[in-house]
Protein backbone atom coordinates (compact mmCIF):
# COMPACT_ATOMS: atom_id res chain seq x y z
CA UNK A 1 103.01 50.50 55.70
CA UNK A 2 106.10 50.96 57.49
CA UNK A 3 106.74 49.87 61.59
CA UNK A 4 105.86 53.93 62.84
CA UNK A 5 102.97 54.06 60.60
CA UNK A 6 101.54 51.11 61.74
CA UNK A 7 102.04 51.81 65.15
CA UNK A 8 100.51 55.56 64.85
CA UNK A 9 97.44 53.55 63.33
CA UNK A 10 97.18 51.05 66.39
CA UNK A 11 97.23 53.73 68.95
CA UNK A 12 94.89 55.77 67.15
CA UNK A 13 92.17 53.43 67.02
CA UNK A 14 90.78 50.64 69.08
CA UNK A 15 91.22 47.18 68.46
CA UNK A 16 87.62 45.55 68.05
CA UNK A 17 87.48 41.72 67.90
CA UNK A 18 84.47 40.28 66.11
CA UNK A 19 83.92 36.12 65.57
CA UNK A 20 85.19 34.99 62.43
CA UNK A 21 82.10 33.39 60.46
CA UNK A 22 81.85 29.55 60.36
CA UNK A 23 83.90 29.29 63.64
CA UNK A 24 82.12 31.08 66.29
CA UNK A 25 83.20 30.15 69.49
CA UNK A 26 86.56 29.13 68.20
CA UNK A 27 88.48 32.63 66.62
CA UNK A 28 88.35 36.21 66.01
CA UNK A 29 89.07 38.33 63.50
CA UNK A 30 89.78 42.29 64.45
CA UNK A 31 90.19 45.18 62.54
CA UNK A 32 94.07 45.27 62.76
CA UNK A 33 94.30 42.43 60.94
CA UNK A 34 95.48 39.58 63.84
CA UNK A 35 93.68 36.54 64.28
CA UNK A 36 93.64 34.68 67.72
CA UNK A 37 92.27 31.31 69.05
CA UNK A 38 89.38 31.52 71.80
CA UNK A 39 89.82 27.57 72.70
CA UNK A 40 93.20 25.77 72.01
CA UNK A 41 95.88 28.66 72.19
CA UNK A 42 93.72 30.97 73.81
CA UNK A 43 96.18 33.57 72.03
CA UNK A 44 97.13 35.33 68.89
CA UNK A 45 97.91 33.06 65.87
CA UNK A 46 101.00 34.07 64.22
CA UNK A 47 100.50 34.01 60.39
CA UNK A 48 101.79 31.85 57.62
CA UNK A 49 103.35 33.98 54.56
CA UNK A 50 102.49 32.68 51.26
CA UNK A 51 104.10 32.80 48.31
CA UNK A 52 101.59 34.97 46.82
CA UNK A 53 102.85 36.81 49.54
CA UNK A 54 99.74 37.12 51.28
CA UNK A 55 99.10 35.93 55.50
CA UNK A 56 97.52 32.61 55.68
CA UNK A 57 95.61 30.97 58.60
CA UNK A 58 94.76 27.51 59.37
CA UNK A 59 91.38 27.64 61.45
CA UNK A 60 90.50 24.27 62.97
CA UNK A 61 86.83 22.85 63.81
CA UNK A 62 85.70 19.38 64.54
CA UNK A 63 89.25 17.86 62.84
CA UNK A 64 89.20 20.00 59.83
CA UNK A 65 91.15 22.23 58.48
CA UNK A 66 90.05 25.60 56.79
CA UNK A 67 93.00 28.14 55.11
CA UNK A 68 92.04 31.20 54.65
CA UNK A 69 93.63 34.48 53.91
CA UNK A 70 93.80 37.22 56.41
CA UNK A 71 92.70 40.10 54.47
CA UNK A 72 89.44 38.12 53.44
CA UNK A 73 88.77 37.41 56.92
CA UNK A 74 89.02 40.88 57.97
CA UNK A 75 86.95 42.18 55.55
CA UNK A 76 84.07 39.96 55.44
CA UNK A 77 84.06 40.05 59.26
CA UNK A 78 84.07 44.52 59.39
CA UNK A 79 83.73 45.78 55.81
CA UNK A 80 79.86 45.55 54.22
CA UNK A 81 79.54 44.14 50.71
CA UNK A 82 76.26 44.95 49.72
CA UNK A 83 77.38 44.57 45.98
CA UNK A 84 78.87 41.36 46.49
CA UNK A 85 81.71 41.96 44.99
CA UNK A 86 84.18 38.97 45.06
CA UNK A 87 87.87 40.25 45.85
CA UNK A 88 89.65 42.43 48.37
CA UNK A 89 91.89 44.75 47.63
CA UNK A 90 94.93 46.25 49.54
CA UNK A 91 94.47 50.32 48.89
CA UNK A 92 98.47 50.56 49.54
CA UNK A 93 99.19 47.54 47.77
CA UNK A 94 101.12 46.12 50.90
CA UNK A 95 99.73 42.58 50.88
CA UNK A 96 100.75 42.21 54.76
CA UNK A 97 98.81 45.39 55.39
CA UNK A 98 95.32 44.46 57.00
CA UNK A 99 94.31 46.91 58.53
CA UNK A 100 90.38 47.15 57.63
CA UNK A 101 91.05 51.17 56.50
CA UNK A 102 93.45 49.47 53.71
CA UNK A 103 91.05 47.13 52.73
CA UNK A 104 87.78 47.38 50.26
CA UNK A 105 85.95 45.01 48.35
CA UNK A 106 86.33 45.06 44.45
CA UNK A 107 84.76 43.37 41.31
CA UNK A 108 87.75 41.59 38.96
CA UNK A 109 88.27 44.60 37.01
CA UNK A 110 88.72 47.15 39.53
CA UNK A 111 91.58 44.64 41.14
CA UNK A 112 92.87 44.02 37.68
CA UNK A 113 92.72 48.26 37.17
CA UNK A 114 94.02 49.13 40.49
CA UNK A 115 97.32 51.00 41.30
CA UNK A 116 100.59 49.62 39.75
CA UNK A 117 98.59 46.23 38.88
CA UNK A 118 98.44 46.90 35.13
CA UNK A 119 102.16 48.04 34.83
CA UNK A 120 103.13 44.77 37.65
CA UNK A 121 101.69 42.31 35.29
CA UNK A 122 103.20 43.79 32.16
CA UNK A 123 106.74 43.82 33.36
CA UNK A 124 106.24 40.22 34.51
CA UNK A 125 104.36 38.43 31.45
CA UNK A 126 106.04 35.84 29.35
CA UNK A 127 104.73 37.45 25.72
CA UNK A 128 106.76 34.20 24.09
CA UNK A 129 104.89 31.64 26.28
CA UNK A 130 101.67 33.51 25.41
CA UNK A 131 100.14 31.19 22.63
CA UNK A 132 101.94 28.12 23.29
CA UNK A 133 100.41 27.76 27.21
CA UNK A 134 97.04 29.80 27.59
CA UNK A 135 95.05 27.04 26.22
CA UNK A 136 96.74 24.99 28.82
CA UNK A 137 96.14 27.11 31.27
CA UNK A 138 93.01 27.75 30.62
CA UNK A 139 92.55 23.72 30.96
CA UNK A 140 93.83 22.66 33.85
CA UNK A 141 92.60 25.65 36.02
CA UNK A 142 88.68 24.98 34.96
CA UNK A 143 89.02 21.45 36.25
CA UNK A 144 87.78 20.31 39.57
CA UNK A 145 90.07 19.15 42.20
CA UNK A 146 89.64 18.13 45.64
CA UNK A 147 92.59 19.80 48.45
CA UNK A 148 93.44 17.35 51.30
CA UNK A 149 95.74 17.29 54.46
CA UNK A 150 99.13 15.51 54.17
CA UNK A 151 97.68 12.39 55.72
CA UNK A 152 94.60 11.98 53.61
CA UNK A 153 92.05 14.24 55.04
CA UNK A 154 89.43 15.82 53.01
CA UNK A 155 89.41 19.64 53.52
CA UNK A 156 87.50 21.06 51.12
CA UNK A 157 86.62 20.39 47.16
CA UNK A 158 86.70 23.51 44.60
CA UNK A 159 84.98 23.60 41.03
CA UNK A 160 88.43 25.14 39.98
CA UNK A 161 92.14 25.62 40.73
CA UNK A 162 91.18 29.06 39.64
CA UNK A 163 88.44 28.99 42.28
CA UNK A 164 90.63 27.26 45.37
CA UNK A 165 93.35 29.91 44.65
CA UNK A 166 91.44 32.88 44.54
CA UNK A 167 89.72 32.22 47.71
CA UNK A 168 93.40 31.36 49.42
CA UNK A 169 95.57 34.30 47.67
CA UNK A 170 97.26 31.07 46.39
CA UNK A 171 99.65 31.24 43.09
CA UNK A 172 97.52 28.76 40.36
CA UNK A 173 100.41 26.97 38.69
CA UNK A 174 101.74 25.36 42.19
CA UNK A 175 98.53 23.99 42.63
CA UNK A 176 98.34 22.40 39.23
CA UNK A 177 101.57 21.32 39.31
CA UNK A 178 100.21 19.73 42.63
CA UNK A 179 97.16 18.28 41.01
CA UNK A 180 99.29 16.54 38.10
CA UNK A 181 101.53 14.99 40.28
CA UNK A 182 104.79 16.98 38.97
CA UNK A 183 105.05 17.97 42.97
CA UNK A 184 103.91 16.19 46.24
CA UNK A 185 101.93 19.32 47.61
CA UNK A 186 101.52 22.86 47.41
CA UNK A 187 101.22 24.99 50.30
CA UNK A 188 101.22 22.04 52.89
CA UNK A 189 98.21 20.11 51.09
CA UNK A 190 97.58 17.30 48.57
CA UNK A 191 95.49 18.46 45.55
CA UNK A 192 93.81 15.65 43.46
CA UNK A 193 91.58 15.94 40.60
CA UNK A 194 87.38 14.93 40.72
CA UNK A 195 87.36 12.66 37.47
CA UNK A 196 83.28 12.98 38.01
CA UNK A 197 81.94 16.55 38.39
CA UNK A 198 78.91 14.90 40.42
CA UNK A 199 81.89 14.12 42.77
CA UNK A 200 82.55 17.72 43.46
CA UNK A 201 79.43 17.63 45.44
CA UNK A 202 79.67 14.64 47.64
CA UNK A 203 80.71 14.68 51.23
C-alpha cells in the first residue's frame, strides 16, 4: 500500500481501538494496525521489523514478555474466525499492511495457494539441497524448545520451532540455529531445547 493510499484509507474510516486479549488493561489493538500502551508509555508502540519482514510487538505483563505479530493481533482482536482457521493472510501481500480490510483468516493451503506465493517459493527453493536437508528439517523443527529473555527469563515454551515461528511470523532456521547453539539468539531471545516432552508442560 503506498503513503496516499494509506492515508485515503485512514481518513476514510475511523480508527476503533479494542483491548488486545490476554492484556486487558495494558494495550490496544485498532483496526489500522497500531498498537499502543494504556499503562507504561501511555502512547503508540512503534513496531519492530522482522526478518520475515513482518511488525513485531513486545507486550509486557507481570515481568513477562509476550512477541507477537501485528497482523495476528489485529485480526483476532476485529476479524471473526468462526472456522478457526490458523493463519492470516495479507490480501495485497504487503506484510507491513494491517489494515483489518487487508487482512482474513486462512487454513495452510489457502496461504500456501494465495497470490504470487506459489511462484515466490519456486523462484527461491534450493532443488539441490532438497534431499540432502528435508529430513533435517523436518527434525529439528518437530522438537520442543523453550524461548527465553537474554537474561534467563522464561517466556513461553512451544511443542515446535515450527509452532513458535508460525505464531511470531518468525523465519524457522534462525531459531534452530538458535536452539543448537550455532548462534547466541534469534530475534532478541535464547531458544533451548525440552530434552523431556513432560517438560513442555511445566511452569
Amino acid at each position: 500500500m503506498t503513503a496516499g493510499k494509506e492515508k485515503e484509507m485512514c481518513n476514510a474510516i475511523e480508527e476503533i481501538w479494542k483491548p488486545i486479549a490476554g492484556f486487558e488493561g495494558l494495550y490496544e489493538v485498532s483496526n489500522y494496525g497500531r498498537v499502543k500502551s494504556l499503562t507504561r508509555y501511555k502512547k503508540v508502540i512503534k513496531p519492530i521489523i522482522m526478518n520475515s519482514g513482518y511488525y513485531q510487538y513486545q507486550l509486557w505483563h507481570n515481568g513477562k514478555c509476550r512477541v507477537a505479530s501485528g497482523h495476528r493481533l489485529v485480526a483476532q482482536a476485529f476479524i471473526p474466525n468462526p472456522d478457526n482457521k490458523p493463519f492470516v493472510n495479507h490480501k495485497d501481500e504487503n506484510k507491513l499492511n494491517n489494515f483489518v480490510e487487508n487482512l482474513e483468516w486462512v487454513t495452510h493451503v489457502e496461504n500456501c495457494r494465495y497470490g504470487t506465493a506459489i511462484t515466490r517459493r519456486t523462484a527461491h527453493f534450493d532443488y539441490s539441497k532438497r534431499h540432502t536437508n528435508n529430513a533435517n528439517q523436518i527434525k529439528a523443527c518437530s522438537k520442543p524448545i523453550a524461548q527465553y529473555t537474554k537474561d534467563g527469563k522464561l517466556i513461553r515454551k512451544w511443542s515446535s520451532a515450527s509452532e513458535c515461528c508460525r505464531a511470531n511470523g518468525w523465519t524457522p532456521s534462525n531459531v534452530r540455529r538458535a536452539v543448537s547453539g550455532e548462534h547466541k539468539t534469534a530475534y532478541g531471545f535464547v531458544f533451548k531445547k525440552i530434552e523431556r516432552s513432560d517438560d513442555l508442560f511445566l511452569a
